[in-house]
Protein backbone atom coordinates (compact mmCIF):
# COMPACT_ATOMS: atom_id res chain seq x y z
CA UNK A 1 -39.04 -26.31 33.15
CA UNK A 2 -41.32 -28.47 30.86
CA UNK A 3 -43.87 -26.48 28.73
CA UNK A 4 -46.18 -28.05 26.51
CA UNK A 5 -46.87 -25.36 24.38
CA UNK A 6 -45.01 -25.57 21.46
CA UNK A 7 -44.97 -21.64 20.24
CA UNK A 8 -43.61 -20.86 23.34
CA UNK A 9 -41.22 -23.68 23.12
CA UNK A 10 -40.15 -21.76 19.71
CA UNK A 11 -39.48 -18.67 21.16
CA UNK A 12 -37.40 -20.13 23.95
CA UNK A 13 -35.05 -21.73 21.39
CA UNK A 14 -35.12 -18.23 18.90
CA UNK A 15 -34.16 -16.69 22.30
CA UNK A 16 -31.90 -19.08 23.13
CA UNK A 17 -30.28 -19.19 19.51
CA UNK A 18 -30.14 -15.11 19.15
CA UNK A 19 -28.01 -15.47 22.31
CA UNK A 20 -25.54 -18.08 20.99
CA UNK A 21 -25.14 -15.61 18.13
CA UNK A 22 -24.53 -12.40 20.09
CA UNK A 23 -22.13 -14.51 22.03
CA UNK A 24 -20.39 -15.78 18.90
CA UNK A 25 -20.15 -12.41 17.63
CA UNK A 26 -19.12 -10.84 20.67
CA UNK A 27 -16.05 -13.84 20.42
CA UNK A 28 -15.06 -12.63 17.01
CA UNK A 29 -14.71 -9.16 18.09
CA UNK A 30 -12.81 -10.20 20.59
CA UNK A 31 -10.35 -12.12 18.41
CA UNK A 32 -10.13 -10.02 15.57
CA UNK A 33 -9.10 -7.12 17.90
CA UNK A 34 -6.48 -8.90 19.33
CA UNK A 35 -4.95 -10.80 16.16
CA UNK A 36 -5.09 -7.31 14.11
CA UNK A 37 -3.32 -4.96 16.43
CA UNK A 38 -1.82 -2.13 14.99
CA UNK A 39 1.74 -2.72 14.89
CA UNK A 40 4.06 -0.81 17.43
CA UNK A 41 7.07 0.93 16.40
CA UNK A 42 10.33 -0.54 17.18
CA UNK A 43 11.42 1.82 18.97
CA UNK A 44 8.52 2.25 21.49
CA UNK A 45 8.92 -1.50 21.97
CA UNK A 46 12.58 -1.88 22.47
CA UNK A 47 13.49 1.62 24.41
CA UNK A 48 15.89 0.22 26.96
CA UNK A 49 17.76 -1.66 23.97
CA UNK A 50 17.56 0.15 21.53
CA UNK A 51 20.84 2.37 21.79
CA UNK A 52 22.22 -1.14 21.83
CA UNK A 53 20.97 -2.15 18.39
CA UNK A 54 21.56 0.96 16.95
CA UNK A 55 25.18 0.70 17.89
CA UNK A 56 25.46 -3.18 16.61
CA UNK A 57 23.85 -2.09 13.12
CA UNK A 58 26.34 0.81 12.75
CA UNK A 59 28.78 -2.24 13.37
CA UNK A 60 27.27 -4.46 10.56
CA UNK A 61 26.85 -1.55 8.13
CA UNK A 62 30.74 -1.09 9.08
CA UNK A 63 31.60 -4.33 8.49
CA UNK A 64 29.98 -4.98 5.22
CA UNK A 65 31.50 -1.88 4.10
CA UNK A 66 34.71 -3.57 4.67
CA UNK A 67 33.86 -7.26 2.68
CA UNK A 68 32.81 -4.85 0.03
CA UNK A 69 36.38 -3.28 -0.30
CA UNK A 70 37.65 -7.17 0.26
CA UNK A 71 36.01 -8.31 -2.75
CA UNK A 72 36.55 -5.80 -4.76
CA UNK A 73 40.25 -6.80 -4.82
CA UNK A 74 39.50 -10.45 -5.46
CA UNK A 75 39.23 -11.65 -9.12
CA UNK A 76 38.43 -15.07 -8.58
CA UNK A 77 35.12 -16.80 -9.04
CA UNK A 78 36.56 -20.00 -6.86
CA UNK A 79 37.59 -17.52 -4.05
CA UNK A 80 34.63 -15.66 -4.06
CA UNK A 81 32.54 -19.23 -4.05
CA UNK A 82 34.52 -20.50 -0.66
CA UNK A 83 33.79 -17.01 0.85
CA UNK A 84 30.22 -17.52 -0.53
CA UNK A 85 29.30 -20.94 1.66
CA UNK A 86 31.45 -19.50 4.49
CA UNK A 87 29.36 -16.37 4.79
CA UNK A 88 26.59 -16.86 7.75
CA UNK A 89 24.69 -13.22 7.34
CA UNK A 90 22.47 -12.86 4.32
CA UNK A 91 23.88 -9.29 3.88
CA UNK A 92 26.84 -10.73 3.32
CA UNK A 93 25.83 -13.68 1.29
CA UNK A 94 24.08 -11.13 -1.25
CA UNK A 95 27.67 -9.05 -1.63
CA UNK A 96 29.46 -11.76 -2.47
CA UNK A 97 26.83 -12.89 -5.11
CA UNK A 98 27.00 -9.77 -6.76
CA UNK A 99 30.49 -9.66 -6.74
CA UNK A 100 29.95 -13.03 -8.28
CA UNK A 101 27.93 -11.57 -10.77
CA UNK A 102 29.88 -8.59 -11.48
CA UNK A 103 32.95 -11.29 -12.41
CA UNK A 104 31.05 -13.35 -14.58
CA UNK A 105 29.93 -10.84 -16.46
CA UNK A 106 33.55 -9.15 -17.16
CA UNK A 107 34.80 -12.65 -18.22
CA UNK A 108 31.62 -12.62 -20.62
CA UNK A 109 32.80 -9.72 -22.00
């Protein structure tokens, strides 16, 4: 509705204006609880699987266990370089640089 008087017309907009705020605060609750969760455990997340993982990262520990013993019986830098760009896992990637390392640094001394 129309009004001619202008204070009242001011308090209608601070009123309208103090409500845009509380809603825009209200908002940023809102989105800072959900973005800032507190982070579940893996295990409370992944219960029907996680017997499953468990199981495939005894596997990988296994089998990086076994490249370990592999490269410890090769002596070449060219070998261990082809095994190097072959590798897929970054577990793996970072044995075979070491072992890369630990070469280099016998032929050093």
């Amino acid at each position: 509705e129309a009004t001619l008087d202008l204070a009242e017309r001011r308090r209608i907009r601070s009123a309208i204006r103090e409500l845009q705020r509380q809603e825009l605060e209200r908002d940023e609750e809102t989105l800072a609880s959900k973005r800032f969760r507190p982070e579940r455990s893996h295990r409370q997340d992944d219960k029907e699987n996680w017997p499953q993982s468990q199981r495939l990262e005894e596997e990988q520990q296994a089998a990086l266990a076994a490249l370990s013993e592999q490269l410890e019986a090769i002596t070449s830098v060219e070998e261990l370089t082809k095994l190097l760009r072959a590798a897929g896992e970054y577990e793996e990637r970072k044995l075979i640089r070491a072992a890369i390392r630990k070469l280099r640094a016998e032929e050093i001394e």
